[in-house]
PDB file of N, CA and C in Angstrom:
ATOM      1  N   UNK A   1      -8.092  -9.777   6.834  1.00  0.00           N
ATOM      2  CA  UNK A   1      -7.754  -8.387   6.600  1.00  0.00           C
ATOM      3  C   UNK A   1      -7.946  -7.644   7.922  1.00  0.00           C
ATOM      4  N   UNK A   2      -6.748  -6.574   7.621  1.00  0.00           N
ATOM      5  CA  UNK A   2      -7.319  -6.023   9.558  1.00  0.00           C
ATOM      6  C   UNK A   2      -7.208  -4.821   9.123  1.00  0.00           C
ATOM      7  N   UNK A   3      -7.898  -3.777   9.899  1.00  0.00           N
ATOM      8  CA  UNK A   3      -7.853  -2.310  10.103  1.00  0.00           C
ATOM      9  C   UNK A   3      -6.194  -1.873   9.770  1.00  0.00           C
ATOM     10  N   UNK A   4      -5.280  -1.908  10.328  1.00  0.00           N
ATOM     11  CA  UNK A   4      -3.987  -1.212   9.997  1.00  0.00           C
ATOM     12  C   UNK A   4      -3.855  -1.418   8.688  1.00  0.00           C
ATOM     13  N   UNK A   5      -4.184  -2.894   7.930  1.00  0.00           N
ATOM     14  CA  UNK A   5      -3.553  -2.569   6.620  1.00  0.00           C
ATOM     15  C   UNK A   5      -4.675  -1.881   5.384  1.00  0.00           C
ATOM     16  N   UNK A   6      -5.987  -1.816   6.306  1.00  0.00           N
ATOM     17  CA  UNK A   6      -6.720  -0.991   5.560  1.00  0.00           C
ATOM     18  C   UNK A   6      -6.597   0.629   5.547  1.00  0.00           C
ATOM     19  N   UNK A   7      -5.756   1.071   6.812  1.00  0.00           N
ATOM     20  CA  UNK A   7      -5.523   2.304   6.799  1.00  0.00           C
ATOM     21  C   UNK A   7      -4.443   2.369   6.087  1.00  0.00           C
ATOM     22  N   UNK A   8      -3.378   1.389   5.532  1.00  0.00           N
ATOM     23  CA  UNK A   8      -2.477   1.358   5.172  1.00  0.00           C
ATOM     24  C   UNK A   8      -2.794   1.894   3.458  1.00  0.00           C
ATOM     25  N   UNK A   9      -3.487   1.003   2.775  1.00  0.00           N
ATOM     26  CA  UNK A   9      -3.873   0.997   1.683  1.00  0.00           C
ATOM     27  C   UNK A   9      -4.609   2.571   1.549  1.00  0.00           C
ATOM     28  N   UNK A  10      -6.217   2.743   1.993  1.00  0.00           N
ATOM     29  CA  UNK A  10      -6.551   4.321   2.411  1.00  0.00           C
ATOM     30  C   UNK A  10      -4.932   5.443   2.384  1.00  0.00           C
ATOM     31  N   UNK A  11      -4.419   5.368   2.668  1.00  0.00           N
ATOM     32  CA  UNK A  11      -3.395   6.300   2.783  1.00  0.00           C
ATOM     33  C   UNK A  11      -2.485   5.961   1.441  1.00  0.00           C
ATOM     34  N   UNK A  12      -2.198   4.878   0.718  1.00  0.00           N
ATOM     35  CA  UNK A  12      -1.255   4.878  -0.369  1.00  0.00           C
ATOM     36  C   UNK A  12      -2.533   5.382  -1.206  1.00  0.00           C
ATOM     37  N   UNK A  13      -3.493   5.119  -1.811  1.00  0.00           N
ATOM     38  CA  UNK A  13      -4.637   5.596  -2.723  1.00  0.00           C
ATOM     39  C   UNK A  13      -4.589   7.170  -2.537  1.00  0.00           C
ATOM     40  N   UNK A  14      -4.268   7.728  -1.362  1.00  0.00           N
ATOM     41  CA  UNK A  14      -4.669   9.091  -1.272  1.00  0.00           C
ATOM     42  C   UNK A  14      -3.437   9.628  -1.331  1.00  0.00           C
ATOM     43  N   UNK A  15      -2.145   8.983  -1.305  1.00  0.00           N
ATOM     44  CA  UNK A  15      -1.307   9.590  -1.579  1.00  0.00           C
ATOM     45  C   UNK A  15      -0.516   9.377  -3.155  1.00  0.00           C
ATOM     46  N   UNK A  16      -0.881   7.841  -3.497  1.00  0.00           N
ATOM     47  CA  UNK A  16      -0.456   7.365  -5.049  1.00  0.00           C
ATOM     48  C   UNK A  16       1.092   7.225  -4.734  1.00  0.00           C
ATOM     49  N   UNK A  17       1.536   6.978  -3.483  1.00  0.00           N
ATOM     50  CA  UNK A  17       3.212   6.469  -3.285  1.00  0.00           C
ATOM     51  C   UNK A  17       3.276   5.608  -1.923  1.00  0.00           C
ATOM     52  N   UNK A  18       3.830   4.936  -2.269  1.00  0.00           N
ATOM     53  CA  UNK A  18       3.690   3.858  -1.460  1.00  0.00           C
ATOM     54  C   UNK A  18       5.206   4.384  -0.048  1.00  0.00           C
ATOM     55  N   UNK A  19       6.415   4.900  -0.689  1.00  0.00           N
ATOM     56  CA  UNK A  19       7.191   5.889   0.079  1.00  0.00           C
ATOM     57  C   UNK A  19       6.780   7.139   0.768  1.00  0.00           C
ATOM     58  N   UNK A  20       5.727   8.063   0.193  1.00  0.00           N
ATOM     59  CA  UNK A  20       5.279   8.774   0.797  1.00  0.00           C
ATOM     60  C   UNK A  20       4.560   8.361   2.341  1.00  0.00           C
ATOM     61  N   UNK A  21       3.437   7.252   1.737  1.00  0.00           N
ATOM     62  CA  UNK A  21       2.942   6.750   2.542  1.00  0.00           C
ATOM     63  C   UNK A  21       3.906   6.388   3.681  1.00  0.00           C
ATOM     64  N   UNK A  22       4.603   5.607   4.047  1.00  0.00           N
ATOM     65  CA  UNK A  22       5.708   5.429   4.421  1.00  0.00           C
ATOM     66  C   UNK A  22       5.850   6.016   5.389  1.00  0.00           C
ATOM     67  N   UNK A  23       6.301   7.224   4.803  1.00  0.00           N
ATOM     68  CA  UNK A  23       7.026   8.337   5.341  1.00  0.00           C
ATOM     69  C   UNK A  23       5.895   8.813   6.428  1.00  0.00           C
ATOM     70  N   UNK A  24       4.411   9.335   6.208  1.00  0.00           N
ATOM     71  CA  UNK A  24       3.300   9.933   6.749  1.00  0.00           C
ATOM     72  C   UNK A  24       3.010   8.846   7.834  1.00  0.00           C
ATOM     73  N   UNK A  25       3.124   7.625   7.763  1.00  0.00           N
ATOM     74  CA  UNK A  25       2.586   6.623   8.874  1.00  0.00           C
ATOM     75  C   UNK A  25       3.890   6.067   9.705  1.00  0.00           C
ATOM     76  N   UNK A  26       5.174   6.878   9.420  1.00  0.00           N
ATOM     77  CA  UNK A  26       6.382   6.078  10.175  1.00  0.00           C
ATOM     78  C   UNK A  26       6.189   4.582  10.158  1.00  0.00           C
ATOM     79  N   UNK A  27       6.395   4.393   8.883  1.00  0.00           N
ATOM     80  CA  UNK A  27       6.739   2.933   8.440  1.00  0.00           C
ATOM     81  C   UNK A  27       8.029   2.574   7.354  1.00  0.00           C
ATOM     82  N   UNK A  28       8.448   1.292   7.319  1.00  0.00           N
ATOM     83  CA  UNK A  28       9.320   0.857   6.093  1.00  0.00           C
ATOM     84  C   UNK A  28       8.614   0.693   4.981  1.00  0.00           C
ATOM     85  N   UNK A  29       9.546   1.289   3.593  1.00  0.00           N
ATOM     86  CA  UNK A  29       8.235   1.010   2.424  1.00  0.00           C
ATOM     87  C   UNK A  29       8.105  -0.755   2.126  1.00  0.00           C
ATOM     88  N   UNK A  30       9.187  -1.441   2.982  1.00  0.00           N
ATOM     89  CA  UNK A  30       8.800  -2.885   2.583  1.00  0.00           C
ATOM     90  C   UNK A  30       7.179  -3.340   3.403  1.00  0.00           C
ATOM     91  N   UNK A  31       7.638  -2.483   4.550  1.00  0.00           N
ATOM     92  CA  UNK A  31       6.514  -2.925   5.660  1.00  0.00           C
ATOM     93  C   UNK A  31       5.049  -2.889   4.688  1.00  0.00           C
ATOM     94  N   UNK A  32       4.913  -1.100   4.035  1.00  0.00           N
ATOM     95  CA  UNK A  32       3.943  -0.814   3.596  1.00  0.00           C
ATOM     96  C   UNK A  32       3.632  -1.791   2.140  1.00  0.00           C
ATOM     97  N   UNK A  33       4.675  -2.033   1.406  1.00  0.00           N
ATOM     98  CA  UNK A  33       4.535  -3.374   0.373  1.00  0.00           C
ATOM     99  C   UNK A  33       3.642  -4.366   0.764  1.00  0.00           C
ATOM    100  N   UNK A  34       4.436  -4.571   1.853  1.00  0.00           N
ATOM    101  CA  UNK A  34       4.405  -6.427   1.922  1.00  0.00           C
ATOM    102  C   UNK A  34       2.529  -6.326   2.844  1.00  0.00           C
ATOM    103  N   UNK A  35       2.105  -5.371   3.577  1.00  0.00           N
ATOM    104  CA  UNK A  35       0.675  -5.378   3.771  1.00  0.00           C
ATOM    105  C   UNK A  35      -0.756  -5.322   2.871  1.00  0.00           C
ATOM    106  N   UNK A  36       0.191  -4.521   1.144  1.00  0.00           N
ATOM    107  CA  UNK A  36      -0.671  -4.246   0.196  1.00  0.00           C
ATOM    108  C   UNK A  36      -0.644  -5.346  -0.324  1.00  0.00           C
ATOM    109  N   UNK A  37       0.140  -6.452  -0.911  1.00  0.00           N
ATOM    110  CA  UNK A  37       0.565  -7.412  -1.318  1.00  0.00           C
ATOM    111  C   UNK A  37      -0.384  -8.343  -0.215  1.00  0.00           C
ATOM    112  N   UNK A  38      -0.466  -8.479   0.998  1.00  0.00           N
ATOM    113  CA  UNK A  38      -1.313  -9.258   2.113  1.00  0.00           C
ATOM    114  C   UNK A  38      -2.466  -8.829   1.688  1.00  0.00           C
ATOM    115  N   UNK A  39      -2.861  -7.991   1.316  1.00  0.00           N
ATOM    116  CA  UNK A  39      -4.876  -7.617   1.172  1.00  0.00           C
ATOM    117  C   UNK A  39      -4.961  -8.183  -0.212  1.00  0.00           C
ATOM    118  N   UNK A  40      -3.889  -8.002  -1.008  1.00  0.00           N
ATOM    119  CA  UNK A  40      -3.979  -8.604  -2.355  1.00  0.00           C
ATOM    120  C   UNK A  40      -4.033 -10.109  -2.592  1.00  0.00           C
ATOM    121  N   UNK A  41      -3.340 -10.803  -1.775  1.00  0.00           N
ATOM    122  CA  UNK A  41      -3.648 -12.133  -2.121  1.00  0.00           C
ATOM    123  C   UNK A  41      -5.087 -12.567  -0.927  1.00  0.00           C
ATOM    124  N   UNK A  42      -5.389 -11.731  -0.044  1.00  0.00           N
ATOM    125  CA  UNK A  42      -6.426 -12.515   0.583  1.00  0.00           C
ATOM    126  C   UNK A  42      -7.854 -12.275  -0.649  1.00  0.00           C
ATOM    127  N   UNK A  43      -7.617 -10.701  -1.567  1.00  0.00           N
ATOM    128  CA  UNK A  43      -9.207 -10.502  -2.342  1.00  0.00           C
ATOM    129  C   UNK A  43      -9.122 -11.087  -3.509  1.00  0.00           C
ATOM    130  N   UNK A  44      -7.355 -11.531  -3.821  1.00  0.00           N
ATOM    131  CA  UNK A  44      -7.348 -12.375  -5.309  1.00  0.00           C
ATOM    132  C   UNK A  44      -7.440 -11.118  -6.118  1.00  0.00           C
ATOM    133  N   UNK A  45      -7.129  -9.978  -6.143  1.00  0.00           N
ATOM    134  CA  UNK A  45      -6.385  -8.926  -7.541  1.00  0.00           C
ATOM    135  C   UNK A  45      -6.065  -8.286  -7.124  1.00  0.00           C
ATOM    136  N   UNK A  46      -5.203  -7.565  -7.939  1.00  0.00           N
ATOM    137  CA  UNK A  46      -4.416  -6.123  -7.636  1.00  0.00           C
ATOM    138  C   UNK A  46      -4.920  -5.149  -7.086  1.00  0.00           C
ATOM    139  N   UNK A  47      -4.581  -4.073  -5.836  1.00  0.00           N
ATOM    140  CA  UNK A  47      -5.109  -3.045  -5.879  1.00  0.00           C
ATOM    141  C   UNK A  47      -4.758  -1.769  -6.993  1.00  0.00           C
ATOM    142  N   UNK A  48      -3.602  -1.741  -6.678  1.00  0.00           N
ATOM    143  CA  UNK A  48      -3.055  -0.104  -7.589  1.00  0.00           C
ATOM    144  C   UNK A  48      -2.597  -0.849  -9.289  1.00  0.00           C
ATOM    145  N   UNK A  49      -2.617  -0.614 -10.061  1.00  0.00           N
ATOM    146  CA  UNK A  49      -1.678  -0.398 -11.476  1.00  0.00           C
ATOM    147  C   UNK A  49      -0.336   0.112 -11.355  1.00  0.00           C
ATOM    148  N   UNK A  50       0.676  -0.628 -10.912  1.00  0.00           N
ATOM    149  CA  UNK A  50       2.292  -0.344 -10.829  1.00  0.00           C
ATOM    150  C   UNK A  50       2.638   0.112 -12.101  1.00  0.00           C
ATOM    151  N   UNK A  51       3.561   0.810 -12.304  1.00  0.00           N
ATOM    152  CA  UNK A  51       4.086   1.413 -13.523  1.00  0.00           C
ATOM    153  C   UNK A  51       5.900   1.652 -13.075  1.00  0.00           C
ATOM    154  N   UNK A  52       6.550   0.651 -12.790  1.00  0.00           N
ATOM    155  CA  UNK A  52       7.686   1.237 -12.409  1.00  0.00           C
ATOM    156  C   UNK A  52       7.789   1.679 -10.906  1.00  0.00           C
ATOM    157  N   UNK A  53       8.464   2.860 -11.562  1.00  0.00           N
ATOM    158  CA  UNK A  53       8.268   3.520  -9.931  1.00  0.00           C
ATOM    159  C   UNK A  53       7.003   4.577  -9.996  1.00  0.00           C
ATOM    160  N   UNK A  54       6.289   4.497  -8.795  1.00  0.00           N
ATOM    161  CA  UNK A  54       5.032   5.302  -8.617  1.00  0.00           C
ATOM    162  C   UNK A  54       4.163   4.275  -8.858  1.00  0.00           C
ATOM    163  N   UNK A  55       2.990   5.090  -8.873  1.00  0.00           N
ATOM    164  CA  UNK A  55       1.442   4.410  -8.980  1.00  0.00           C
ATOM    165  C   UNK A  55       0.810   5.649 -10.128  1.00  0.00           C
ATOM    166  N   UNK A  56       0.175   4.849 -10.666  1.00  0.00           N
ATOM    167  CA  UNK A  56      -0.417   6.278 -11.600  1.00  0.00           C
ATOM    168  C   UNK A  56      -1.472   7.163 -11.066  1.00  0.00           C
TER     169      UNK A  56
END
């Protein structure tokens, strides 16, 4: 796990959109996916509860 995708994550939690986020860190929302998805398989569970589109 490294610092960027922990600021990555820190910033989707505080924003609850993974596009927003995105948008605030000048990133792709795949970019920002595919790093939450990387912290997720290194701790073995989910961070957020997906619901579609959004985060609750």
């Amino acid at each position: 796990m490294n610092l960027h995708a922990l600021r990555i994550f820190a910033k989707v939690a505080e924003t609850k959109s993974v596009t927003q986020t995105a948008d605030v860190l000048s990133l792709t929302q795949p970019a920002v996916t595919a790093q939450l998805r990387s912290i997720e398989r290194e701790i073995g569970f989910r961070l957020f509860k997906r619901n579609g589109r959004g985060l609750p």
